[in-house]
C-alpha atoms as a PDB file:
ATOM      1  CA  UNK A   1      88.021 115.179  71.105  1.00  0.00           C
ATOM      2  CA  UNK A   2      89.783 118.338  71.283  1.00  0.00           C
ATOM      3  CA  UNK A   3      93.355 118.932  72.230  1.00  0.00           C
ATOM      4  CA  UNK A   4      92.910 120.033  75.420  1.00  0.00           C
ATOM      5  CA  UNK A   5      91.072 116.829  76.284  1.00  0.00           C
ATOM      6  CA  UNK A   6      93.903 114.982  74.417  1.00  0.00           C
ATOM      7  CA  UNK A   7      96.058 116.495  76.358  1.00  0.00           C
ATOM      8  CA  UNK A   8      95.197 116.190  79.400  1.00  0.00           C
ATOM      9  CA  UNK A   9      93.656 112.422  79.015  1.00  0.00           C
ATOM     10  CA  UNK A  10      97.660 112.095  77.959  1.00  0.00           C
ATOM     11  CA  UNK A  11      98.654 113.015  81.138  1.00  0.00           C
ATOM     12  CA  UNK A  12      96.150 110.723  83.079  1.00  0.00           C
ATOM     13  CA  UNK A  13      97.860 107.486  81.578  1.00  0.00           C
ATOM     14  CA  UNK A  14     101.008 108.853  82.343  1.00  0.00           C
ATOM     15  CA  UNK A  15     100.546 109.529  86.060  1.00  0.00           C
ATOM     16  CA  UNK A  16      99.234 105.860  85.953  1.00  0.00           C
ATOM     17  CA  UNK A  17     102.419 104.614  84.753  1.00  0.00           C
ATOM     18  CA  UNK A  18     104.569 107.280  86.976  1.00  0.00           C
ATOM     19  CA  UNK A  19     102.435 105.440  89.925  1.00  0.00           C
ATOM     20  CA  UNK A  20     103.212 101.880  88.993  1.00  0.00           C
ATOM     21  CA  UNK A  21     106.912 102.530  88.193  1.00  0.00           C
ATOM     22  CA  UNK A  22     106.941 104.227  92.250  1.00  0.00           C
ATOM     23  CA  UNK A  23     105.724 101.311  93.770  1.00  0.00           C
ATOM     24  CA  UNK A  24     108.239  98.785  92.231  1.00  0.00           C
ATOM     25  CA  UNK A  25     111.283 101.178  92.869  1.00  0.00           C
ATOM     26  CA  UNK A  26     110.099 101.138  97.043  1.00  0.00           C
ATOM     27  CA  UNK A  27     113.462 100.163  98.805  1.00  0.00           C
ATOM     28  CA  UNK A  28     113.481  97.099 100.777  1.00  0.00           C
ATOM     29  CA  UNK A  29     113.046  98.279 104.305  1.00  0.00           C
ATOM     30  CA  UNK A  30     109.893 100.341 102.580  1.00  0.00           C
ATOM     31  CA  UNK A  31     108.445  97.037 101.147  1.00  0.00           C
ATOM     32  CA  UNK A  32     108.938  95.700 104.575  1.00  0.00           C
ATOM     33  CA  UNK A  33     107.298  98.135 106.340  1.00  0.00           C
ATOM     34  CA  UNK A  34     104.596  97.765 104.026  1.00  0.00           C
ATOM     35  CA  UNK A  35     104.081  94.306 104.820  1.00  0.00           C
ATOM     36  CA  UNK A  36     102.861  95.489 108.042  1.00  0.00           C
ATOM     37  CA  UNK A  37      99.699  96.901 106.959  1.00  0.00           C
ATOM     38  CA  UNK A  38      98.451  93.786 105.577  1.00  0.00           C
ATOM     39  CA  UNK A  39      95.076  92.494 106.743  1.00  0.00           C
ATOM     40  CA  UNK A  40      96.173  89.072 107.444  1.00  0.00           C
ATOM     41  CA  UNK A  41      99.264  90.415 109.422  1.00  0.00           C
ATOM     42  CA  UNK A  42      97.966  90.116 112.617  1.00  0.00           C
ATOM     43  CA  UNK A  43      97.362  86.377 112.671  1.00  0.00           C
ATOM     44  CA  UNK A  44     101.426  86.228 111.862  1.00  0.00           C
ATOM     45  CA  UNK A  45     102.931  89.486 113.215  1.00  0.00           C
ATOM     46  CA  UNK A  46     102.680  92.923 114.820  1.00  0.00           C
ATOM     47  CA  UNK A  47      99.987  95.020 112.975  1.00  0.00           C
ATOM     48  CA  UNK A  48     100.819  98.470 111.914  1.00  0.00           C
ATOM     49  CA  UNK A  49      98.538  99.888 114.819  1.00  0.00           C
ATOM     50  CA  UNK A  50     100.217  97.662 117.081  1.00  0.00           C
ATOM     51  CA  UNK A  51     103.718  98.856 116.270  1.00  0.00           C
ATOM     52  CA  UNK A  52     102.279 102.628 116.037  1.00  0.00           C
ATOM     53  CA  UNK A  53     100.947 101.883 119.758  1.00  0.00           C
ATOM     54  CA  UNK A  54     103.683  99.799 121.317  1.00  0.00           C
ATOM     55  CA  UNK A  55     100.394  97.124 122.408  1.00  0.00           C
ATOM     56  CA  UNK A  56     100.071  93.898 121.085  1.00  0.00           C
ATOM     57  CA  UNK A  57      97.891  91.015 121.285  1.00  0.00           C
ATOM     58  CA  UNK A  58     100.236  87.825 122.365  1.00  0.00           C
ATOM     59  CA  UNK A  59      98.710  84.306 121.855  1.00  0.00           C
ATOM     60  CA  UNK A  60      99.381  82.254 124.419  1.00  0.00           C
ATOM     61  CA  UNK A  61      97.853  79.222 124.027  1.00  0.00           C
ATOM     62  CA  UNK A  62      94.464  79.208 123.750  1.00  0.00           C
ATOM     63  CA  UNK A  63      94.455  82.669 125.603  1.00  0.00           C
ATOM     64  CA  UNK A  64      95.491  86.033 124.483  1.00  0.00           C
ATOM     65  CA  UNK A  65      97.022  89.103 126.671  1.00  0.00           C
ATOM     66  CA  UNK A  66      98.164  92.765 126.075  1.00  0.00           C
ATOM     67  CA  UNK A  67     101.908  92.673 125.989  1.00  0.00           C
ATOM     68  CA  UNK A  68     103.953  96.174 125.301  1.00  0.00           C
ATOM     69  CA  UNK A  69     107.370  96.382 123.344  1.00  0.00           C
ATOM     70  CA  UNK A  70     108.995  99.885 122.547  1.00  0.00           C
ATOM     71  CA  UNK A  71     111.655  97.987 119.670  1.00  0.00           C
ATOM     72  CA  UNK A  72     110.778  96.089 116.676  1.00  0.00           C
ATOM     73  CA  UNK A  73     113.550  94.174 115.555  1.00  0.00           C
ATOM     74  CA  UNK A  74     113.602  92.376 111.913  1.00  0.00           C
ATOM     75  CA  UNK A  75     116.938  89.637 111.792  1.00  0.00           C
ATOM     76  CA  UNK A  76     117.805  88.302 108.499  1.00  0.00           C
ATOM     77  CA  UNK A  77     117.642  84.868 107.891  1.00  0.00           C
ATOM     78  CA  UNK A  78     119.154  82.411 106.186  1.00  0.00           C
ATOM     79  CA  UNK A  79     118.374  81.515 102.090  1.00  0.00           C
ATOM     80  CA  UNK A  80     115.152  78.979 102.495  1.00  0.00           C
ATOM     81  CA  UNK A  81     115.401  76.043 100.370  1.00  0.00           C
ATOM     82  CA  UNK A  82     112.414  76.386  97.610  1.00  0.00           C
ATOM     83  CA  UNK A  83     111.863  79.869  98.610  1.00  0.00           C
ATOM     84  CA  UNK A  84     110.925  81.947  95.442  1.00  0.00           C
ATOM     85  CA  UNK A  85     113.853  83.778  93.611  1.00  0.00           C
ATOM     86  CA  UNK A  86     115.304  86.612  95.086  1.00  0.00           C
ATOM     87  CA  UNK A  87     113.071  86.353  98.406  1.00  0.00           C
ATOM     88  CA  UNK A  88     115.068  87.889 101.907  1.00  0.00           C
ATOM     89  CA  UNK A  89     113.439  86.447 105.111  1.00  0.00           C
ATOM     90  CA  UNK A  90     113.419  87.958 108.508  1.00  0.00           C
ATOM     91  CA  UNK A  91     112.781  87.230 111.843  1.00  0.00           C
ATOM     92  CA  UNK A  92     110.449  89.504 113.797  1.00  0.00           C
ATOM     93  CA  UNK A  93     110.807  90.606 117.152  1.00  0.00           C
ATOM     94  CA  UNK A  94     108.899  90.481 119.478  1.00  0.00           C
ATOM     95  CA  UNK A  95     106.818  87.385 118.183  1.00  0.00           C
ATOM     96  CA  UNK A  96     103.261  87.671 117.935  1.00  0.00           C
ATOM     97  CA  UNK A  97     102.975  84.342 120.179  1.00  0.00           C
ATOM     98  CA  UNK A  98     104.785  81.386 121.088  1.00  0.00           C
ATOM     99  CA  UNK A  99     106.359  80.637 117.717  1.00  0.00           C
ATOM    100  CA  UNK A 100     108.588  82.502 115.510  1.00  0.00           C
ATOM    101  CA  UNK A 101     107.254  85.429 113.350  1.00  0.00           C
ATOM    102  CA  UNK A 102     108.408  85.251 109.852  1.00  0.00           C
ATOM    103  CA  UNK A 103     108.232  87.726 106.989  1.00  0.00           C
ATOM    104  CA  UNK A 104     109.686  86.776 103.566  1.00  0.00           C
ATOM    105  CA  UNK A 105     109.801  89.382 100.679  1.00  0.00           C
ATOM    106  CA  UNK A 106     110.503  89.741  97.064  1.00  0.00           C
ATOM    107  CA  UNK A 107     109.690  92.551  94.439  1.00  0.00           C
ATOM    108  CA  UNK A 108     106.791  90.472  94.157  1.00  0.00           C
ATOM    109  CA  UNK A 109     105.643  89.171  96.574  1.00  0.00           C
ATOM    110  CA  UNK A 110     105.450  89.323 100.220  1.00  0.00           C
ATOM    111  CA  UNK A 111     105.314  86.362 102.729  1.00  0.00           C
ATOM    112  CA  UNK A 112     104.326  85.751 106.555  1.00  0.00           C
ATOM    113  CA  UNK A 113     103.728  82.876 109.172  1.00  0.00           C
ATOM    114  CA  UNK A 114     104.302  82.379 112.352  1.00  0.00           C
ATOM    115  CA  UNK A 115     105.582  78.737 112.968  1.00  0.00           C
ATOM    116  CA  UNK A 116     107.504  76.103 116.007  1.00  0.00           C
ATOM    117  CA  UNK A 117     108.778  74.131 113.410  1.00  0.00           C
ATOM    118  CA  UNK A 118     112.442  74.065 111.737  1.00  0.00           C
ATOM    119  CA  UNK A 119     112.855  76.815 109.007  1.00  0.00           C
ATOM    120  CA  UNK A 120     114.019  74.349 106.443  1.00  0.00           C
ATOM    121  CA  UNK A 121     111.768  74.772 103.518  1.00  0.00           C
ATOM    122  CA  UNK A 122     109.424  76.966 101.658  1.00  0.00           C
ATOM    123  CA  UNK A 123     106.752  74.752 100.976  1.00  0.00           C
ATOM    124  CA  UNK A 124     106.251  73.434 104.430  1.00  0.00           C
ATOM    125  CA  UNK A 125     106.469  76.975 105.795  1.00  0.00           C
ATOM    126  CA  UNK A 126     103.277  78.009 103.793  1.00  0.00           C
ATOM    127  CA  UNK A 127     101.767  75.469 105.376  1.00  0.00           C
ATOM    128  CA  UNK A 128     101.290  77.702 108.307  1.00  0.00           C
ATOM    129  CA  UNK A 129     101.663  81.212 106.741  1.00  0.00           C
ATOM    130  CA  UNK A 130     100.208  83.423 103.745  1.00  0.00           C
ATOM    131  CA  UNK A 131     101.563  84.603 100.513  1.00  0.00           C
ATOM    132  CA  UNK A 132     100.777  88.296  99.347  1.00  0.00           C
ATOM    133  CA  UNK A 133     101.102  89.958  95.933  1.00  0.00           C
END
């Protein structure tokens, strides 16, 4: 190989590196916005098209309708008992439906569900939400 090719091969892995190192210095309200954009999202929260739009699908029972909101509103929650270290949780306003949005997040990992139940632990809360790496 000659050392051009070194070279710049050299610089590939770097940039690699440079790109991983980015993502786990995102601030939190970055990592939350983030969270948005998830696939799975929609069954537990506002989607990013939905918030880009200002219309959302709200479940209402067994029926869904359009609803419009011009203010997304994240409140911080209380520490969850058996939560994983370090992990912030948030109300989201408005809720997808009738239950409460949730988003939990780490530098790990990122959490959502929408439930009616008392927010008293971790492990019962994934019963009805989804964990993201």
């Amino acid at each position: 190989m000659d050392s051009k090719k070194q070279e710049n091969h050299k610089d590939q892995g770097n940039s690699k590196k440079d790109t991983n190192k980015s993502a786990i210095h995102l601030s939190d309200k970055q990592r939350l916005a983030l969270a948005f954009y998830a696939d799975e999202a929609g069954q537990y929260t506002l989607t990013k098209n939905e918030i880009l739009t200002g219309i959302y699908e709200y479940k209402k029972g067994t029926e869904t309708e359009k609803a419009q909101t011009e203010d997304i509103l994240l409140e911080e929650m209380p520490p969850i008992n058996n939560a994983p270290t370090e992990m912030h949780f948030y109300y989201v306003y408005p809720p997808k439906g009738q239950f409460a949005s949730i988003i939990g997040m780490n530098k790990d990992k990122i959490f959502m569900c929408g439930t009616q139940g008392a927010v008293t632990d971790y492990q019962l809360l994934l019963k009805s939400g989804i964990e993201l790496d």
